[in-house]
PDB file of N, CA and C in Angstrom:
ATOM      1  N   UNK A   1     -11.922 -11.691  23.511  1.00  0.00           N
ATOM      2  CA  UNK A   1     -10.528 -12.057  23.313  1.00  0.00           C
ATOM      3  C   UNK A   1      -9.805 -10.870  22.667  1.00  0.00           C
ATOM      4  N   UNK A   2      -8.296 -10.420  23.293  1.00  0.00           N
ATOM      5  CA  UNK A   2      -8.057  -9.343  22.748  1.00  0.00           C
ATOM      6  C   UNK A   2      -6.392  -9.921  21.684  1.00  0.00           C
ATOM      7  N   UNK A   3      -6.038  -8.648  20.951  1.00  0.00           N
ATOM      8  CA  UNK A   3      -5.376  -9.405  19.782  1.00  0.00           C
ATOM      9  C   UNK A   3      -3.905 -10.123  20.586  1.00  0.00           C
ATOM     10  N   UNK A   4      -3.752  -9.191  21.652  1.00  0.00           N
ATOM     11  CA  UNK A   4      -2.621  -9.679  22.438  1.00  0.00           C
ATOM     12  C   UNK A   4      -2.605 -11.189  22.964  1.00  0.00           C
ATOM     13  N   UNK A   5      -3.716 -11.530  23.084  1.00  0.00           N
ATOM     14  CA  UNK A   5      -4.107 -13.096  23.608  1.00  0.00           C
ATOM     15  C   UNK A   5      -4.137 -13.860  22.634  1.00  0.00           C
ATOM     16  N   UNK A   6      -4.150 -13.596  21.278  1.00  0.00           N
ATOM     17  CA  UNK A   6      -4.342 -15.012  20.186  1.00  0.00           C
ATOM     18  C   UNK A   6      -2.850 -14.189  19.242  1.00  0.00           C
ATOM     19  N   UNK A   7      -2.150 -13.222  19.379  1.00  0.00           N
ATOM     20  CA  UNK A   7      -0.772 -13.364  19.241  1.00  0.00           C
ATOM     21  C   UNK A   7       0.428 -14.272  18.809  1.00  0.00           C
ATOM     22  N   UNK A   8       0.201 -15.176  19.972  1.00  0.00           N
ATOM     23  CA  UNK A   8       0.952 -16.310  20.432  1.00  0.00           C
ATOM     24  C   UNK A   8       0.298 -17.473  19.408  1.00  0.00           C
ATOM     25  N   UNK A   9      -0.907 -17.826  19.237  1.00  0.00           N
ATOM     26  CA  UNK A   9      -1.365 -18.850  18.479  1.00  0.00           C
ATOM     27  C   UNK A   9      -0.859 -18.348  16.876  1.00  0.00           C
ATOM     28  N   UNK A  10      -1.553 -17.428  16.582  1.00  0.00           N
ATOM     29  CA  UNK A  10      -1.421 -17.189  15.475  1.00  0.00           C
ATOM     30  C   UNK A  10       0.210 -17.169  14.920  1.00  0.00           C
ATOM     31  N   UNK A  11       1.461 -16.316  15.900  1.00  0.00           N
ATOM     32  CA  UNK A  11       2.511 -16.882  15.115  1.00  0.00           C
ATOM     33  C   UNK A  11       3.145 -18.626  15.357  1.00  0.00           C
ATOM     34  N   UNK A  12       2.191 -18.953  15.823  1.00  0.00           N
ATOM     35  CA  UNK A  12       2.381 -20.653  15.824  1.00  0.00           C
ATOM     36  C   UNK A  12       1.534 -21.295  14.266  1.00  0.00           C
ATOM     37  N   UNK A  13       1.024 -20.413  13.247  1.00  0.00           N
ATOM     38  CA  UNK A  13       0.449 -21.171  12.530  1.00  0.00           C
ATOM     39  C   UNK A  13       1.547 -21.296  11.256  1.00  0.00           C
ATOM     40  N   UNK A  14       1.274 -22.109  10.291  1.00  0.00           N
ATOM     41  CA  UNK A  14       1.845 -22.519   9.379  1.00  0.00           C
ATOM     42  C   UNK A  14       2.112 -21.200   8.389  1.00  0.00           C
ATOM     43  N   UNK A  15       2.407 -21.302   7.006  1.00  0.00           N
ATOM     44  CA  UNK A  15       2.602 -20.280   6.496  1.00  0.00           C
ATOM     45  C   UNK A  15       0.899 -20.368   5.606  1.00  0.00           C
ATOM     46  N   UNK A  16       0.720 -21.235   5.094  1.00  0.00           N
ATOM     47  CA  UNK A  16      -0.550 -21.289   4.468  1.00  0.00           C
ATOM     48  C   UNK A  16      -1.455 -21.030   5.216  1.00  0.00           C
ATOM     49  N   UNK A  17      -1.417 -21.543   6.142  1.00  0.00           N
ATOM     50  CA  UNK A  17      -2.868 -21.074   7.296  1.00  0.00           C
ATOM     51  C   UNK A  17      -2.747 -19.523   7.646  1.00  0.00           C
ATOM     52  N   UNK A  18      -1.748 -19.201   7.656  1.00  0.00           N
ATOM     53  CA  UNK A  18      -1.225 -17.321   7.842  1.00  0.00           C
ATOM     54  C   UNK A  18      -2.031 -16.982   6.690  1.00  0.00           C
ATOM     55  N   UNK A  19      -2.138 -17.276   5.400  1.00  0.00           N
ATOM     56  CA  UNK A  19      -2.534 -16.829   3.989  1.00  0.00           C
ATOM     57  C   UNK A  19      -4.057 -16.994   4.504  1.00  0.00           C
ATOM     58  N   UNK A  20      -4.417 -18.129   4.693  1.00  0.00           N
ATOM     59  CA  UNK A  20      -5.800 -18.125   4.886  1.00  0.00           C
ATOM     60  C   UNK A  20      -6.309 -17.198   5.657  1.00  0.00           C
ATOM     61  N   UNK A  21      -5.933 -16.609   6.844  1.00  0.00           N
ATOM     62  CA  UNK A  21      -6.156 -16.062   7.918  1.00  0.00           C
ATOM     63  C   UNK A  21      -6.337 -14.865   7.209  1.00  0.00           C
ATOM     64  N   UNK A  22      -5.391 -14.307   6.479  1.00  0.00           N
ATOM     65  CA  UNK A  22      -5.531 -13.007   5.917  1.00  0.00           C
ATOM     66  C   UNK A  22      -6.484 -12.958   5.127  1.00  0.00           C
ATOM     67  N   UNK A  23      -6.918 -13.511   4.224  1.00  0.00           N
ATOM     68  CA  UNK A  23      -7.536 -13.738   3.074  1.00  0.00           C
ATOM     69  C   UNK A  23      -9.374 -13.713   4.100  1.00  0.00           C
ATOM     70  N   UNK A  24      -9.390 -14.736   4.936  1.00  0.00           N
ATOM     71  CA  UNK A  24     -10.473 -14.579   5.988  1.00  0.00           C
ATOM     72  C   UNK A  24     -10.680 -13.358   6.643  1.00  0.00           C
ATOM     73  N   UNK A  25      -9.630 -12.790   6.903  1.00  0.00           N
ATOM     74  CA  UNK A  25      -9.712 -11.274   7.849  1.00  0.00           C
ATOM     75  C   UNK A  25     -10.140 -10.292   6.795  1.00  0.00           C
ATOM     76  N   UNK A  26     -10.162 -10.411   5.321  1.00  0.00           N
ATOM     77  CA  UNK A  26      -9.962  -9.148   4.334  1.00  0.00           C
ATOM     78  C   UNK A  26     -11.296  -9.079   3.605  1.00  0.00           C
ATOM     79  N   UNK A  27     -11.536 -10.648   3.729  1.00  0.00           N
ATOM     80  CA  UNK A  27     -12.925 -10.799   3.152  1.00  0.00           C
ATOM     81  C   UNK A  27     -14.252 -10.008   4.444  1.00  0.00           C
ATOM     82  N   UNK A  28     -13.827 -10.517   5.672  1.00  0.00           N
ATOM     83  CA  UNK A  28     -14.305  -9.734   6.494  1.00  0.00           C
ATOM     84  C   UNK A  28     -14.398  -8.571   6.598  1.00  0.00           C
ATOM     85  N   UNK A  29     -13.355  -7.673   6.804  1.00  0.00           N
ATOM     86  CA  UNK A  29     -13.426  -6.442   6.399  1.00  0.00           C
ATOM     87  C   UNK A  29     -14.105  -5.946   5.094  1.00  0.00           C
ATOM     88  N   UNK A  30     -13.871  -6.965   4.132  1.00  0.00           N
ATOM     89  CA  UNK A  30     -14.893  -6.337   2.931  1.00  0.00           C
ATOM     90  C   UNK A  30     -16.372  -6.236   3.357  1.00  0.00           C
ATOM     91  N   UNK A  31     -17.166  -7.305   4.330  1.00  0.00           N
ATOM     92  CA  UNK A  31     -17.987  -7.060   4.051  1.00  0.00           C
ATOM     93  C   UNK A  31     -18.390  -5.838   5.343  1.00  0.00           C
ATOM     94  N   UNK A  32     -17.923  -5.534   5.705  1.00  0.00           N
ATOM     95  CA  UNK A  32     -17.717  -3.897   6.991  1.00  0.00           C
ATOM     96  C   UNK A  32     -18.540  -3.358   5.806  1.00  0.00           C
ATOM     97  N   UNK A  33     -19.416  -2.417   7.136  1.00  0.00           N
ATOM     98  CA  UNK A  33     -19.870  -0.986   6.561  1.00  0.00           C
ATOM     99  C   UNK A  33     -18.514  -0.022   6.878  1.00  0.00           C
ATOM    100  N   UNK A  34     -18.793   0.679   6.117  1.00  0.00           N
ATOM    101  CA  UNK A  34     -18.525   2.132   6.986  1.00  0.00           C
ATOM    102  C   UNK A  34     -16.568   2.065   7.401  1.00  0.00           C
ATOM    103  N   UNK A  35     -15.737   1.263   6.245  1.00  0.00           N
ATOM    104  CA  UNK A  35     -14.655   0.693   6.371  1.00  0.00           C
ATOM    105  C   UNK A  35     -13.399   2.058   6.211  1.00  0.00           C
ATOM    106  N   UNK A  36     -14.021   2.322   5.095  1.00  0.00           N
ATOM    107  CA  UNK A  36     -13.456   3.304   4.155  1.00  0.00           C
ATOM    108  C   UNK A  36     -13.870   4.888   4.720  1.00  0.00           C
ATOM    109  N   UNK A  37     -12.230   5.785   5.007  1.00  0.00           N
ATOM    110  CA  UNK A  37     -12.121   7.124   5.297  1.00  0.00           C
ATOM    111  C   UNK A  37     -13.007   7.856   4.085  1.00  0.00           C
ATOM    112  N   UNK A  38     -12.708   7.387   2.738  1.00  0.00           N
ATOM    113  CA  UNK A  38     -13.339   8.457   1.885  1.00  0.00           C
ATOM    114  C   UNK A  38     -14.943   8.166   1.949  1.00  0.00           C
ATOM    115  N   UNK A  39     -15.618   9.569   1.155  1.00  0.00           N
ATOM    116  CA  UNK A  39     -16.810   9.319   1.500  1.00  0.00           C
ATOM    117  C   UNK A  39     -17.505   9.446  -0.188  1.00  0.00           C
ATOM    118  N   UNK A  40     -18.641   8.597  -0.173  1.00  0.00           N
ATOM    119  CA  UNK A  40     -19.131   8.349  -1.544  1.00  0.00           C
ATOM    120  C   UNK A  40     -19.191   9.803  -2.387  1.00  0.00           C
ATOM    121  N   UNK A  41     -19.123   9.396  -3.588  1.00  0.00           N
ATOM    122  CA  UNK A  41     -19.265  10.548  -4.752  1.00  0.00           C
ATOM    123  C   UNK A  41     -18.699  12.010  -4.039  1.00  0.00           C
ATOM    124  N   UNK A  42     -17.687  11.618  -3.490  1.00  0.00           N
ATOM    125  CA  UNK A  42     -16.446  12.909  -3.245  1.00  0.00           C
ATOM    126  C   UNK A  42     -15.443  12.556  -4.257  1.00  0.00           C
ATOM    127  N   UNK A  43     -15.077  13.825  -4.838  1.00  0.00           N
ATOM    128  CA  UNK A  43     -14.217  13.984  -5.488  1.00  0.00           C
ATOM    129  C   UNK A  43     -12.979  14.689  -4.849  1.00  0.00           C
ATOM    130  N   UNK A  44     -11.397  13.801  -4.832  1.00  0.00           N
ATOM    131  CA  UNK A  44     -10.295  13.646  -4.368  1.00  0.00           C
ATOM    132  C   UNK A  44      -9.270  13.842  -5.146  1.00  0.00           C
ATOM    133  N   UNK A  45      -8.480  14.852  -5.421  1.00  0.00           N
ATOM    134  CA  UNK A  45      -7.812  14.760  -6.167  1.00  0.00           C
ATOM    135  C   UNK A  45      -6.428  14.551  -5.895  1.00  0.00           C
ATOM    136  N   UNK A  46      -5.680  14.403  -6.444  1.00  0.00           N
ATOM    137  CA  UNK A  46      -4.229  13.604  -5.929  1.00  0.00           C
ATOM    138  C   UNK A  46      -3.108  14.272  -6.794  1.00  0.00           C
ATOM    139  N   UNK A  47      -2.295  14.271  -6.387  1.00  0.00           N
ATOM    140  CA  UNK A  47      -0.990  14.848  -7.142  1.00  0.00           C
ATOM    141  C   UNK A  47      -0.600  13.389  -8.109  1.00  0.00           C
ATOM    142  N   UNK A  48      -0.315  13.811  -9.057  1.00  0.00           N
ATOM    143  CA  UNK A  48       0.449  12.767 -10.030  1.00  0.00           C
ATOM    144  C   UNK A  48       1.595  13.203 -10.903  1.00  0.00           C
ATOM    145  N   UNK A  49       2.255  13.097 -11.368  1.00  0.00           N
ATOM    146  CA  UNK A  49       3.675  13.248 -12.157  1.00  0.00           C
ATOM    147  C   UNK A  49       3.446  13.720 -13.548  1.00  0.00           C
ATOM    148  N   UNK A  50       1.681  13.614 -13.905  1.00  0.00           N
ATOM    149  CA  UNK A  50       1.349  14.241 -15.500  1.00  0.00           C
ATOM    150  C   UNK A  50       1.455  15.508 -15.389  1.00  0.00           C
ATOM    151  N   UNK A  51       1.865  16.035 -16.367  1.00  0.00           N
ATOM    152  CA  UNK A  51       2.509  16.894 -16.762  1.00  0.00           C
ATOM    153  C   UNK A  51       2.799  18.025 -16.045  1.00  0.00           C
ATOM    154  N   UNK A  52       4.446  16.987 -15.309  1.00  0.00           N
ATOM    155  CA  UNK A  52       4.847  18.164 -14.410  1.00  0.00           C
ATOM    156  C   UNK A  52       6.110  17.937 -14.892  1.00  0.00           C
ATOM    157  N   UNK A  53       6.499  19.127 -15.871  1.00  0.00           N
ATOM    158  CA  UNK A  53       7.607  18.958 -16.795  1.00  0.00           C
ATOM    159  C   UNK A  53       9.101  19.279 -16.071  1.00  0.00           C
ATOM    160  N   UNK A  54       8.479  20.136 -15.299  1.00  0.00           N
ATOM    161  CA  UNK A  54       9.923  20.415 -14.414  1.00  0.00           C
ATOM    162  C   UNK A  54      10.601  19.103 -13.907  1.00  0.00           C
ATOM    163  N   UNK A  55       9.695  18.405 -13.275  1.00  0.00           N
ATOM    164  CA  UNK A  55       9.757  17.445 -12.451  1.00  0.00           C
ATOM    165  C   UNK A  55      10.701  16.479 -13.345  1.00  0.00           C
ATOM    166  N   UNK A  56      10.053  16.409 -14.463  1.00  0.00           N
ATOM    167  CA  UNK A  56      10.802  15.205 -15.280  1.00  0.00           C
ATOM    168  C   UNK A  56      12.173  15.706 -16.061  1.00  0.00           C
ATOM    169  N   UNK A  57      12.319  17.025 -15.886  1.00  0.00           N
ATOM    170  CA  UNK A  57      13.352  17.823 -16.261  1.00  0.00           C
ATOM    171  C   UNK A  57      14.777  17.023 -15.217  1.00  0.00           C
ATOM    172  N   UNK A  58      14.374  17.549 -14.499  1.00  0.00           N
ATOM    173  CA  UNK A  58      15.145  17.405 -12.851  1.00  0.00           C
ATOM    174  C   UNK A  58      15.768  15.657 -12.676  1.00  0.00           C
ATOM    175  N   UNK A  59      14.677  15.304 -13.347  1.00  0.00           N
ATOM    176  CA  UNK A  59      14.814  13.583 -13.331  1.00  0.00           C
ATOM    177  C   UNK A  59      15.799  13.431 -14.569  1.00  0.00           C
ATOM    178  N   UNK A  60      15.227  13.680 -15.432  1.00  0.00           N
ATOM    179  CA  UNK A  60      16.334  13.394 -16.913  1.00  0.00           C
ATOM    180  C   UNK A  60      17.807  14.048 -16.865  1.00  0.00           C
ATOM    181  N   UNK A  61      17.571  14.918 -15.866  1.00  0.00           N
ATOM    182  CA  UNK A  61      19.225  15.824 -15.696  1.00  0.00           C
ATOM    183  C   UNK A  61      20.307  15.009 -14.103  1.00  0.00           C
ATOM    184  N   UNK A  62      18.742  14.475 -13.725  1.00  0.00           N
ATOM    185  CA  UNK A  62      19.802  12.994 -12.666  1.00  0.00           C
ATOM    186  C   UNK A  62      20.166  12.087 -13.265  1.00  0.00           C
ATOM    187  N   UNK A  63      19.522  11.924 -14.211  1.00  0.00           N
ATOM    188  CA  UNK A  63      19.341  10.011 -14.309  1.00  0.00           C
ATOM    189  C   UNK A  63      21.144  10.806 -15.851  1.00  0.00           C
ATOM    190  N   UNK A  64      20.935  11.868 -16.567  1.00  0.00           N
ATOM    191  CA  UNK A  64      22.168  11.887 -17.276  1.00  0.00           C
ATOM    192  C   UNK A  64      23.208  12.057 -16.606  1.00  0.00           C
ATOM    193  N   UNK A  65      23.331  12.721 -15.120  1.00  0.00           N
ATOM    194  CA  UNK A  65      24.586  12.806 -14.482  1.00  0.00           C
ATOM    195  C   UNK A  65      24.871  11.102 -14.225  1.00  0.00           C
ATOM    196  N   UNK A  66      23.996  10.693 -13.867  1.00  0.00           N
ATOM    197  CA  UNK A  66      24.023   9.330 -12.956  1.00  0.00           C
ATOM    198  C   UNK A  66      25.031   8.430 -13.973  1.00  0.00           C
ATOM    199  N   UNK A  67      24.314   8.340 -15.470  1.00  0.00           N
ATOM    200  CA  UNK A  67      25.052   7.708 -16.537  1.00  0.00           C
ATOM    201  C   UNK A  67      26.143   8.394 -16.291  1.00  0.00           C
ATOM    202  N   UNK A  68      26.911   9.573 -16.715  1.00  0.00           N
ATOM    203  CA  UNK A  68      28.055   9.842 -16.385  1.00  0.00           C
ATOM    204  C   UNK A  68      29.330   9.516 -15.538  1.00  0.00           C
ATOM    205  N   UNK A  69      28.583   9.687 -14.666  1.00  0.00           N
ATOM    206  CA  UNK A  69      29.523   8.666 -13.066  1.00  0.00           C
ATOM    207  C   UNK A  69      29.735   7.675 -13.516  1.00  0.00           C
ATOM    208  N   UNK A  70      28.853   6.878 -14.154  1.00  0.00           N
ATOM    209  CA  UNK A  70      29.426   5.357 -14.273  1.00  0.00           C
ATOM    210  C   UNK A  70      30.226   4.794 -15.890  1.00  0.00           C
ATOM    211  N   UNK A  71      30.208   6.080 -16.157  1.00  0.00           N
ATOM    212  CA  UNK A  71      30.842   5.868 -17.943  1.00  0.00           C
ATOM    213  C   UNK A  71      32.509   5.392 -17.253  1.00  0.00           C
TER     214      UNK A  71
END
């Protein structure tokens, strides 16, 4: 059965049975191998907003114009 064929049923279901469905589909996927792009004990590092002073510079010099406009 392909997803195009149960489509039609599924937006015929209730709103709770939609919840269930998801909740059934996620638990499923939890129990998947092999689900997840990253790969064990890799280290990923990510950009974050700590201490990127400029950044918050730039922000505090919007957010004071912004107050301004609306004084």
């Amino acid at each position: 059965m392909t997803l195009i064929e149960i489509l039609p049923a599924i937006h015929q279901l209730s709103v709770p049975d939609k919840l269930r469905l998801i909740r059934l589909l996620a638990e499923d996927l939890d129990r998947a191998e092999d689900i997840s792009p990253f790969e064990h004990h890799k280290l990923y590092y990510l950009l974050t907003p700590y201490n990127s002073f400029g950044a918050a510079g730039v922000l505090a010099r919007a957010l004071a114009a912004s107050d301004d406009d609306g004084a």
